[in-house]
N, C-alpha and C. Protein backbone atom coordinates (compact mmCIF):
# COMPACT_ATOMS: atom_id res chain seq x y z
N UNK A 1 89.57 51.46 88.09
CA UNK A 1 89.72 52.62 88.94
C UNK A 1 88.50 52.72 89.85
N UNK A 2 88.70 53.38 90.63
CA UNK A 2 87.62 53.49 92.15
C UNK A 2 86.29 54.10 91.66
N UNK A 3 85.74 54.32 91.34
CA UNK A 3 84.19 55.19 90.96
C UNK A 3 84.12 56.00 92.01
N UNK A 4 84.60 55.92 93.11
CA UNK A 4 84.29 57.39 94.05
C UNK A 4 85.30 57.97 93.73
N UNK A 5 86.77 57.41 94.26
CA UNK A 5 87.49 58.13 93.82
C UNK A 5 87.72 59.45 92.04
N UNK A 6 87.20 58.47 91.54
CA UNK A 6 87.05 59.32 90.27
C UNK A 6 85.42 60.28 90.07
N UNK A 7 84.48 59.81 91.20
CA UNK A 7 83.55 60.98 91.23
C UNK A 7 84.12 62.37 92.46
N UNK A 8 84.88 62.29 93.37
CA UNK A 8 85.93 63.30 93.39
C UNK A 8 86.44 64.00 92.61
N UNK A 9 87.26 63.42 91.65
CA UNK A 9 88.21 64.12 90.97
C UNK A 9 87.27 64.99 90.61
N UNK A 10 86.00 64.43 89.64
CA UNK A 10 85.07 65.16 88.55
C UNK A 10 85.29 66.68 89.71
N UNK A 11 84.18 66.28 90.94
CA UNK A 11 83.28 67.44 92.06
C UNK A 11 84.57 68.33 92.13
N UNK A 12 85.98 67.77 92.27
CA UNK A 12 86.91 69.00 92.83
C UNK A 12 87.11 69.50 91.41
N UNK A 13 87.58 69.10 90.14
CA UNK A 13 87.81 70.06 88.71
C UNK A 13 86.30 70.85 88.48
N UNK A 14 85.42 70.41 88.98
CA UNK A 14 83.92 71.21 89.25
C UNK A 14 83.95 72.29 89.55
N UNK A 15 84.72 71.98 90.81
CA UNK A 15 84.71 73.41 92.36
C UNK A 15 85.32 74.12 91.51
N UNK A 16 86.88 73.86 90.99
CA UNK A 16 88.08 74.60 90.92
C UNK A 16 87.73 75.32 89.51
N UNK A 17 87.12 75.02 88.90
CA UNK A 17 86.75 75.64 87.48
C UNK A 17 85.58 76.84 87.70
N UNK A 18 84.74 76.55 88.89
CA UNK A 18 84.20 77.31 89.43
C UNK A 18 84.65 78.63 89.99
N UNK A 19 85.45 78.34 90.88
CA UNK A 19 86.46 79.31 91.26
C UNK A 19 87.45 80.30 90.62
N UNK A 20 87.38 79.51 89.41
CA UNK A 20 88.58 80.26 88.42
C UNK A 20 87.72 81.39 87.82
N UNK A 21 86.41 81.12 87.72
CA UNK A 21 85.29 81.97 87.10
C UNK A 21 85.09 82.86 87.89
N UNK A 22 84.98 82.53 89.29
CA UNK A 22 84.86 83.83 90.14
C UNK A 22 86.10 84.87 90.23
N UNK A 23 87.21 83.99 90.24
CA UNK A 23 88.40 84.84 90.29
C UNK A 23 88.77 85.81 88.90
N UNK A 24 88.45 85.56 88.14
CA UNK A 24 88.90 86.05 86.81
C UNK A 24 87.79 87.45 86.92
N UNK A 25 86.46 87.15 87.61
CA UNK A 25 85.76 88.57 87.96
C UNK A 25 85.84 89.22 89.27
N UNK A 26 86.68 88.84 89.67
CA UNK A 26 87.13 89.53 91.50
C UNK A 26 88.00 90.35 90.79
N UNK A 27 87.58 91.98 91.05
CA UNK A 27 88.68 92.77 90.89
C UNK A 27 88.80 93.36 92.31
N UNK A 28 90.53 93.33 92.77
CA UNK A 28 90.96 93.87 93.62
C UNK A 28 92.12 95.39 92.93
N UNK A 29 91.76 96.67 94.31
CA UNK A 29 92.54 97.76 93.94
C UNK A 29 93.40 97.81 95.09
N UNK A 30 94.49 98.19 94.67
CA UNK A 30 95.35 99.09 95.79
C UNK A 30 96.30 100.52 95.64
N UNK A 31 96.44 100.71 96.41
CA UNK A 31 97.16 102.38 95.54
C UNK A 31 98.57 102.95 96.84
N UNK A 32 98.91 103.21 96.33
CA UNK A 32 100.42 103.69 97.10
C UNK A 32 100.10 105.60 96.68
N UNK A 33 101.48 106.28 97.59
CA UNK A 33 101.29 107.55 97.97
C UNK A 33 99.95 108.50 97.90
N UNK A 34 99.40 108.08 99.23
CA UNK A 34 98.53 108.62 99.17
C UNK A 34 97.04 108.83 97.83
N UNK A 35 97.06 107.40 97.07
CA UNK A 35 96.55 107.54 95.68
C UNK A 35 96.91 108.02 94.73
N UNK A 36 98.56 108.21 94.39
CA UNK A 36 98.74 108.83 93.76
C UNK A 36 99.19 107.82 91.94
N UNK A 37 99.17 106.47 92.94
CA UNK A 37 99.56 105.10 91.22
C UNK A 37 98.57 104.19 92.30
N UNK A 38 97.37 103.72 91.39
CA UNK A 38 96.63 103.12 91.48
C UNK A 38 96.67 101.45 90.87
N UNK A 39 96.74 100.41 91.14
CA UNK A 39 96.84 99.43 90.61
C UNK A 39 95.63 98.47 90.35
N UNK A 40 94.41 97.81 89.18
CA UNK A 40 93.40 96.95 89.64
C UNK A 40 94.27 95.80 89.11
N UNK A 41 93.88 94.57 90.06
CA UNK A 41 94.42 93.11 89.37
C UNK A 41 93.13 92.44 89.98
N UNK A 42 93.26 91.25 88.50
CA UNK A 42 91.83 90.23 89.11
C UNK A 42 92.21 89.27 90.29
N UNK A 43 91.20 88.59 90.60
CA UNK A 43 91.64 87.16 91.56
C UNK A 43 92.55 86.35 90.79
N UNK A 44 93.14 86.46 89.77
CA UNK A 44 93.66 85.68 88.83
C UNK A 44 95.62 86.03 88.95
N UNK A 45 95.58 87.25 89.91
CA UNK A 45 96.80 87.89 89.93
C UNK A 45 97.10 88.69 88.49
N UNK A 46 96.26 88.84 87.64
CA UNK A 46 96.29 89.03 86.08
C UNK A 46 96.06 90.85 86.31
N UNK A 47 97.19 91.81 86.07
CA UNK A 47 97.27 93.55 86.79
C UNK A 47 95.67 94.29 85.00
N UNK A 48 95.23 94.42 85.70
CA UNK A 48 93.88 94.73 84.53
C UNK A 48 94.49 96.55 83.94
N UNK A 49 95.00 97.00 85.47
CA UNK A 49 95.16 98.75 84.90
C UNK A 49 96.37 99.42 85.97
N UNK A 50 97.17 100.23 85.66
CA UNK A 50 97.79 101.12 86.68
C UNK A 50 97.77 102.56 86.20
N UNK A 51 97.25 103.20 87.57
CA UNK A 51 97.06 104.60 87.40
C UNK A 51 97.77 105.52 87.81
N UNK A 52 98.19 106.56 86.85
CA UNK A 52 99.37 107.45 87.85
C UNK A 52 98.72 108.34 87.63
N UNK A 53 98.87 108.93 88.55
CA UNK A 53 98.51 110.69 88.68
C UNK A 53 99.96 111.37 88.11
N UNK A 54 99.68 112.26 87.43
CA UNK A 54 100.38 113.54 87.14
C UNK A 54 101.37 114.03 87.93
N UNK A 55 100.61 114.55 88.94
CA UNK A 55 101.34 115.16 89.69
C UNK A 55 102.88 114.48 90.69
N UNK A 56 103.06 112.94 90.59
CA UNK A 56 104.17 112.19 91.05
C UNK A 56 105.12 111.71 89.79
N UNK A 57 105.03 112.24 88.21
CA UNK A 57 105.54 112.56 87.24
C UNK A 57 106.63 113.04 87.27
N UNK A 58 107.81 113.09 87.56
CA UNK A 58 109.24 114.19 87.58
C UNK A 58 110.45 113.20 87.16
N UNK A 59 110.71 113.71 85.97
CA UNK A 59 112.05 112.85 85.27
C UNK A 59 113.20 112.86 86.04
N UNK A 60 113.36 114.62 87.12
CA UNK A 60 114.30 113.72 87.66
C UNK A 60 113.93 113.11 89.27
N UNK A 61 113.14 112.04 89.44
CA UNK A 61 113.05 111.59 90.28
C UNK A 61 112.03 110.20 90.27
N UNK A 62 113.07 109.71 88.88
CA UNK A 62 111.93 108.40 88.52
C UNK A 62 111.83 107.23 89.57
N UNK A 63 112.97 107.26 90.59
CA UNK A 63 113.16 106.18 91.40
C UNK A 63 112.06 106.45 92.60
N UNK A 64 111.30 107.62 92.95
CA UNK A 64 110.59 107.80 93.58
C UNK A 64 109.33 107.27 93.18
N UNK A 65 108.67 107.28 91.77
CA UNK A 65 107.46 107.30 90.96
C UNK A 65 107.80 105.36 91.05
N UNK A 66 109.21 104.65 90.33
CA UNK A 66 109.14 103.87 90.50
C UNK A 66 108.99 102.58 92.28
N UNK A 67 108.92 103.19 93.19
CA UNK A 67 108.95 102.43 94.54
C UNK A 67 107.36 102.68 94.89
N UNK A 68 106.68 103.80 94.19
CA UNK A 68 105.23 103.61 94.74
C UNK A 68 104.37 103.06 93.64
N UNK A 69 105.03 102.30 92.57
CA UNK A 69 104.49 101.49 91.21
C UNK A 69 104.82 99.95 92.12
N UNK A 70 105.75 100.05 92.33
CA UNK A 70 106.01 98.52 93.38
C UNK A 70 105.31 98.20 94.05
N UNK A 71 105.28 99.39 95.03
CA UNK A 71 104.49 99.16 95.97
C UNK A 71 102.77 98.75 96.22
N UNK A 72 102.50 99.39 95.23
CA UNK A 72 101.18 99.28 94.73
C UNK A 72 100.71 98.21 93.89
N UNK A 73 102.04 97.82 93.31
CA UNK A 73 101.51 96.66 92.48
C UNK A 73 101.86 95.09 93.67
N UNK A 74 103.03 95.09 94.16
CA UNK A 74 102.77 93.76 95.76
C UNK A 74 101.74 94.30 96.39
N UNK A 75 101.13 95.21 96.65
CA UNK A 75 99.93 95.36 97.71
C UNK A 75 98.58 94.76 96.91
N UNK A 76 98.41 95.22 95.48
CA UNK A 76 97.42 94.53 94.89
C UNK A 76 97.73 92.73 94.98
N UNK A 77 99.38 92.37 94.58
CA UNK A 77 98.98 90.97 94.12
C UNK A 77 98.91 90.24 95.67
N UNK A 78 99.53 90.66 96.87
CA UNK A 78 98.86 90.07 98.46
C UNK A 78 97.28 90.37 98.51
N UNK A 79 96.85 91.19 98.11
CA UNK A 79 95.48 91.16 98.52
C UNK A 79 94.52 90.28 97.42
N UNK A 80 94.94 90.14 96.49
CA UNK A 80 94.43 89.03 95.15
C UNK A 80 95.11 87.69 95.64
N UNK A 81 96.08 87.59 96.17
CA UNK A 81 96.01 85.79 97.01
C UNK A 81 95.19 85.89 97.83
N UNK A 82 95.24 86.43 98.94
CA UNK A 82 94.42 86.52 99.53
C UNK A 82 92.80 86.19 99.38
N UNK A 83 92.39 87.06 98.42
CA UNK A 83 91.18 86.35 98.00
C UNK A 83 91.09 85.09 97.33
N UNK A 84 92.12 84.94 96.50
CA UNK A 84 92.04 83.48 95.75
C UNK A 84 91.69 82.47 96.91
N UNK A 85 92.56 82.78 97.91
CA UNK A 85 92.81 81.52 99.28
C UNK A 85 91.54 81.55 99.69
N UNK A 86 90.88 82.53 100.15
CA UNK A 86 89.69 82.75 100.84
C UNK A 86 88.25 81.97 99.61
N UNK A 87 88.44 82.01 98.13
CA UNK A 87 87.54 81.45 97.26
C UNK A 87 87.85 80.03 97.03
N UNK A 88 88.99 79.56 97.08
CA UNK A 88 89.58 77.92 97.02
C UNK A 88 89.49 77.50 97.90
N UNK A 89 89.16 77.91 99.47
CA UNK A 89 88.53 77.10 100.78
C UNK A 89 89.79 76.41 100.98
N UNK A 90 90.82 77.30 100.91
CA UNK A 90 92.45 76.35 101.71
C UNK A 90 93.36 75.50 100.98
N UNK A 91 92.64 75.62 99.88
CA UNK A 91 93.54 74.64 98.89
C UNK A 91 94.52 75.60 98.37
N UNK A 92 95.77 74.89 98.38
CA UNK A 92 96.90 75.62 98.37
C UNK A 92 97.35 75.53 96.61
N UNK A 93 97.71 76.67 95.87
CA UNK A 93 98.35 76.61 94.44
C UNK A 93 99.25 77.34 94.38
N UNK A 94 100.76 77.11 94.06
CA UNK A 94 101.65 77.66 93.79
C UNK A 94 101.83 78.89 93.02
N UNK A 95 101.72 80.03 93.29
CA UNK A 95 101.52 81.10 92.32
C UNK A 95 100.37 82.12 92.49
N UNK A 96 99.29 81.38 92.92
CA UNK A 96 97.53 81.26 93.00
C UNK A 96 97.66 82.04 94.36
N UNK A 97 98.26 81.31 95.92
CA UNK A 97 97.63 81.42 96.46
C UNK A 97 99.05 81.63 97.77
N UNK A 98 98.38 81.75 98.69
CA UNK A 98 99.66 82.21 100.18
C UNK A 98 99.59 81.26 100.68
């Protein structure tokens, strides 16, 4: 096998193990109605907490409470690719990254 080629491989499982370390401590927030369900997820896409306020609580109107839990939770995991992409320098991962 090539000796550069395989001192590559090593430097990129280097980088990328690197990266995974930063990502796993990148916490990103986002929050729907006005702050009312709060979502943190790491760079890892991994959801750490979701916060509801009280006051958007009403049994009968769970479909409302549920579209700003959605919403809040795709706004966190676009902004956690986002950073993943921006810490992996363009390297593209299925799942990982946009």
């Amino acid at each position: 096998m090539n000796l550069s080629l395989l001192n590559q491989a090593r430097e990129l499982k280097s980088k990328l193990n690197q990266a995974q370390r930063e990502l796993s401590n990148t916490i990103v927030e986002a929050s729907s109605g006005k702050g009312a369900v709060k979502v943190t997820i790491n760079g890892q896409q991994k959801i750490q907490s979701i916060k509801i306020s009280p006051q958007v609580i009403n049994p009968d109107k769970a479909e409302v409470l549920e579209e700003l839990v959605l919403k809040a939770v795709s706004d966190a995991i676009t902004q956690s690719q986002k950073v993943a992409a921006k810490c992996l320098g363009g390297i593209k991962f299925p799942g990982l990254t946009k």
